[in-house]
N, C-alpha and C. Protein backbone atom coordinates (compact mmCIF):
# COMPACT_ATOMS: atom_id res chain seq x y z
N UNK A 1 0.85 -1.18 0.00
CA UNK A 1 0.00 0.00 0.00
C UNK A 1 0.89 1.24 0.00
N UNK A 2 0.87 2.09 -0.76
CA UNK A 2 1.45 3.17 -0.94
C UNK A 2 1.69 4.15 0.65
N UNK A 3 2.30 4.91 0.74
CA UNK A 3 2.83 5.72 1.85
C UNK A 3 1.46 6.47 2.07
N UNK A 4 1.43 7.42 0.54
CA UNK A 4 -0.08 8.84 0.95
C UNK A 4 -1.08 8.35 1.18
N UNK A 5 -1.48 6.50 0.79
CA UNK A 5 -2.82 5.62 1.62
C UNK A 5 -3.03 5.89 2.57
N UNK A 6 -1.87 5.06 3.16
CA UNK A 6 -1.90 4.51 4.28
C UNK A 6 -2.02 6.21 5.63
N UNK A 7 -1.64 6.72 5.01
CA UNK A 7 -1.54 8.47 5.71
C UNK A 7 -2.90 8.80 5.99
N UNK A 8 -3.41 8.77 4.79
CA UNK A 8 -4.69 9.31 4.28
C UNK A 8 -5.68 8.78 5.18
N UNK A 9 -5.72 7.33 5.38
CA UNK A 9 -6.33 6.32 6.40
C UNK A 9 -6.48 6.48 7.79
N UNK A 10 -5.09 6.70 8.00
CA UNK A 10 -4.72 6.81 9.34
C UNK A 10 -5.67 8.28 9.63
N UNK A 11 -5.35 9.12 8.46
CA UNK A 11 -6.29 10.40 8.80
C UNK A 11 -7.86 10.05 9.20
N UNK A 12 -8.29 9.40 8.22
CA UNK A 12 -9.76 9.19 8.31
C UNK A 12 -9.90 8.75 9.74
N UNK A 13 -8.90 7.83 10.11
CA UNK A 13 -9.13 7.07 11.51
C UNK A 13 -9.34 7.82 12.67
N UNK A 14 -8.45 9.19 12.74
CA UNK A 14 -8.38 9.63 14.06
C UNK A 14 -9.96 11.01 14.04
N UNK A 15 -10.36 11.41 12.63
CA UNK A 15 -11.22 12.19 12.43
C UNK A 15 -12.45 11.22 12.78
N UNK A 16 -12.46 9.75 12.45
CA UNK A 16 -13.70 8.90 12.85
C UNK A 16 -14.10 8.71 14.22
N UNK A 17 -12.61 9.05 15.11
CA UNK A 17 -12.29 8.55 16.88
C UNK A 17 -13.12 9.87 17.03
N UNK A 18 -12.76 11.10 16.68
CA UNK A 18 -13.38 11.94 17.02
C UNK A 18 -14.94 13.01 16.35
N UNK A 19 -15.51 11.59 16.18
CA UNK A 19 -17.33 11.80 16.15
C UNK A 19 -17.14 11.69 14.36
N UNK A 20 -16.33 12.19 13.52
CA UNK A 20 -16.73 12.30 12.15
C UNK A 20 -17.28 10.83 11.39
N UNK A 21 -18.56 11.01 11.14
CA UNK A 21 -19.32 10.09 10.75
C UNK A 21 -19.07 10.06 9.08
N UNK A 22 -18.83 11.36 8.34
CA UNK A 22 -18.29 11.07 6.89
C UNK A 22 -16.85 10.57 7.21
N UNK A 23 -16.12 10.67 7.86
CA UNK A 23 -15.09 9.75 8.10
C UNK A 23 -15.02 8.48 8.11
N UNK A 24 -15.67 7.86 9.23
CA UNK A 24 -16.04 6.44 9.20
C UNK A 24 -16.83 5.81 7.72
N UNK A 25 -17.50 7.05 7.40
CA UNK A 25 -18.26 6.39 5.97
C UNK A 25 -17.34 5.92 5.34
N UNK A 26 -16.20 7.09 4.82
CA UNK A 26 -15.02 6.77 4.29
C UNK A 26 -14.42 5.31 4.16
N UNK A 27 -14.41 5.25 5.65
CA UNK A 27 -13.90 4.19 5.60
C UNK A 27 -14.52 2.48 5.57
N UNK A 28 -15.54 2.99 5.89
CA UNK A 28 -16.30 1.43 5.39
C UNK A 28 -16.74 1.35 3.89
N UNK A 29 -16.30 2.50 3.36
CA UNK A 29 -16.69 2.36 1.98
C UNK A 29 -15.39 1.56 1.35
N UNK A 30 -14.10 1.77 1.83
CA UNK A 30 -12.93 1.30 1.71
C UNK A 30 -12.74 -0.11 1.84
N UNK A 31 -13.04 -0.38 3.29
CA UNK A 31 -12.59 -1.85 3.47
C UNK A 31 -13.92 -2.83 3.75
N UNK A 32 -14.97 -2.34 3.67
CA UNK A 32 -16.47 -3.20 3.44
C UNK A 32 -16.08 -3.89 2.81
N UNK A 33 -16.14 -3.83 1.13
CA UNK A 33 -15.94 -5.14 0.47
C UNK A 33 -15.11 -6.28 0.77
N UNK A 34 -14.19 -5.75 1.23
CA UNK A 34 -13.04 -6.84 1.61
C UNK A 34 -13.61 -7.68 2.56
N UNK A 35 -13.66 -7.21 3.51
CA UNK A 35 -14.35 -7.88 5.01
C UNK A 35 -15.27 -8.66 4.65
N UNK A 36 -16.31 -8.36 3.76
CA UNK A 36 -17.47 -9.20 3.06
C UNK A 36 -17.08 -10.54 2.61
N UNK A 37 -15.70 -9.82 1.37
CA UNK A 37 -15.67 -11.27 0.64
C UNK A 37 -14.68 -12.18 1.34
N UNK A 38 -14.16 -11.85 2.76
CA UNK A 38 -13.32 -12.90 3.31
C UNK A 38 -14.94 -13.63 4.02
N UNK A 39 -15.38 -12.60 4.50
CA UNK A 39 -16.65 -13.49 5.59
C UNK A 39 -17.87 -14.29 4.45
N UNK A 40 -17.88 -14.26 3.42
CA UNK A 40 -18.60 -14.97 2.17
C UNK A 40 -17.44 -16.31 2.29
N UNK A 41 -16.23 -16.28 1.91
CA UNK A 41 -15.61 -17.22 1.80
C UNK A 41 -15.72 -17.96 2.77
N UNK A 42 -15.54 -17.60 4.00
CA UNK A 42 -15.78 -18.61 5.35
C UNK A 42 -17.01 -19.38 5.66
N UNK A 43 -18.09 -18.54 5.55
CA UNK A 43 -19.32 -18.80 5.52
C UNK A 43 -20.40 -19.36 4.29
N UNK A 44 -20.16 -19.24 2.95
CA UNK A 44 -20.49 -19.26 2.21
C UNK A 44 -22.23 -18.91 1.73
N UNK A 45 -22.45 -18.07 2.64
CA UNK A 45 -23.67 -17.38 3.16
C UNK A 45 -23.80 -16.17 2.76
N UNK A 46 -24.46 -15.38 1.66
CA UNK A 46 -24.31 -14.30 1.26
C UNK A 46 -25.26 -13.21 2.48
N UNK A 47 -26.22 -13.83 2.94
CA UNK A 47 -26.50 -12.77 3.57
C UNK A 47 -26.14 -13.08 5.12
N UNK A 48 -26.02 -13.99 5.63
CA UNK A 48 -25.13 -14.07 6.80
C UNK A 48 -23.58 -13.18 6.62
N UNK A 49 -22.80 -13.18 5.74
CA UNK A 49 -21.24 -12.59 5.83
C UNK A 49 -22.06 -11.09 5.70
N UNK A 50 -23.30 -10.84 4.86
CA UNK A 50 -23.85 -9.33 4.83
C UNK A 50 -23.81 -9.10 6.40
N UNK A 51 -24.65 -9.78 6.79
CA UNK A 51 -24.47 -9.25 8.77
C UNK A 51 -23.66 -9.68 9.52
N UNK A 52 -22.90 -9.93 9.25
CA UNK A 52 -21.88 -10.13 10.44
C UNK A 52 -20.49 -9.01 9.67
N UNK A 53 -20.57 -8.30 8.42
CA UNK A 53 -19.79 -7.00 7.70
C UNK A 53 -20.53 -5.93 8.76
N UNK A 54 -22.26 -6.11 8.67
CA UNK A 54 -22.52 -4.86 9.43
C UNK A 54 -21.92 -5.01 10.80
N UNK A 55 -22.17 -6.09 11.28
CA UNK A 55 -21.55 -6.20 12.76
C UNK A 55 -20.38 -5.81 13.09
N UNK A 56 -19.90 -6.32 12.33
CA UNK A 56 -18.02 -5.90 12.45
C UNK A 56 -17.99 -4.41 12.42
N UNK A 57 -18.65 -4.05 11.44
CA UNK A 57 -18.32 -2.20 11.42
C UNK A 57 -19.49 -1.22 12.68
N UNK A 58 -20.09 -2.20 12.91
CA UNK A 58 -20.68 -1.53 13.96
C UNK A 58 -19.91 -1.55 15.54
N UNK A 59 -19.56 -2.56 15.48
CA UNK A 59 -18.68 -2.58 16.70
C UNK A 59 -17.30 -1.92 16.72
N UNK A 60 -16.42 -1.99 15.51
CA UNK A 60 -15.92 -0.94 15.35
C UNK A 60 -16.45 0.41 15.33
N UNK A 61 -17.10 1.02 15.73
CA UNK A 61 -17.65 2.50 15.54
C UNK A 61 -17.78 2.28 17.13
N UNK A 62 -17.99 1.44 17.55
CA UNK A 62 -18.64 1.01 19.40
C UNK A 62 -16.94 1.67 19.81
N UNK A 63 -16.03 1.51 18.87
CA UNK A 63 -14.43 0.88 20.15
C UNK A 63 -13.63 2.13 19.67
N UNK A 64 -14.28 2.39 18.84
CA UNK A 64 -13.50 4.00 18.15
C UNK A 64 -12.94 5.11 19.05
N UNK A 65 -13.72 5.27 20.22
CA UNK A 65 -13.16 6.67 21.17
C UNK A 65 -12.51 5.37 22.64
């Protein structure tokens, strides 16, 4: 992953710790898919890996501050 990503990320991260909700959008717009298609592969459950993606990013938003 490039240097200005990974920067860029880290930015979104600490603007998400502190309440920014287009931040966090940011970032589940980023790594959602991914998280999906590992939890599809495990599960092979399209709408089970769908909720347990929301779960994951919801509880991340829980552990953020």
């Amino acid at each position: 992953m490039p240097d200005g990503m990974e920067d860029d990320e880290h930015g979104l991260l600490i603007q998400a710790q502190q309440g920014s909700v287009e931040a966090f959008g940011e970032l589940y717009e980023r790594f959602a898919p991914a998280v999906f298609r590992f939890l599809y592969s495990q599960l092979d459950s399209k709408q089970d890996a769908e909720d347990l993606t929301a779960d994951v990013f919801f509880r991340v938003w829980q552990a953020l501050p």
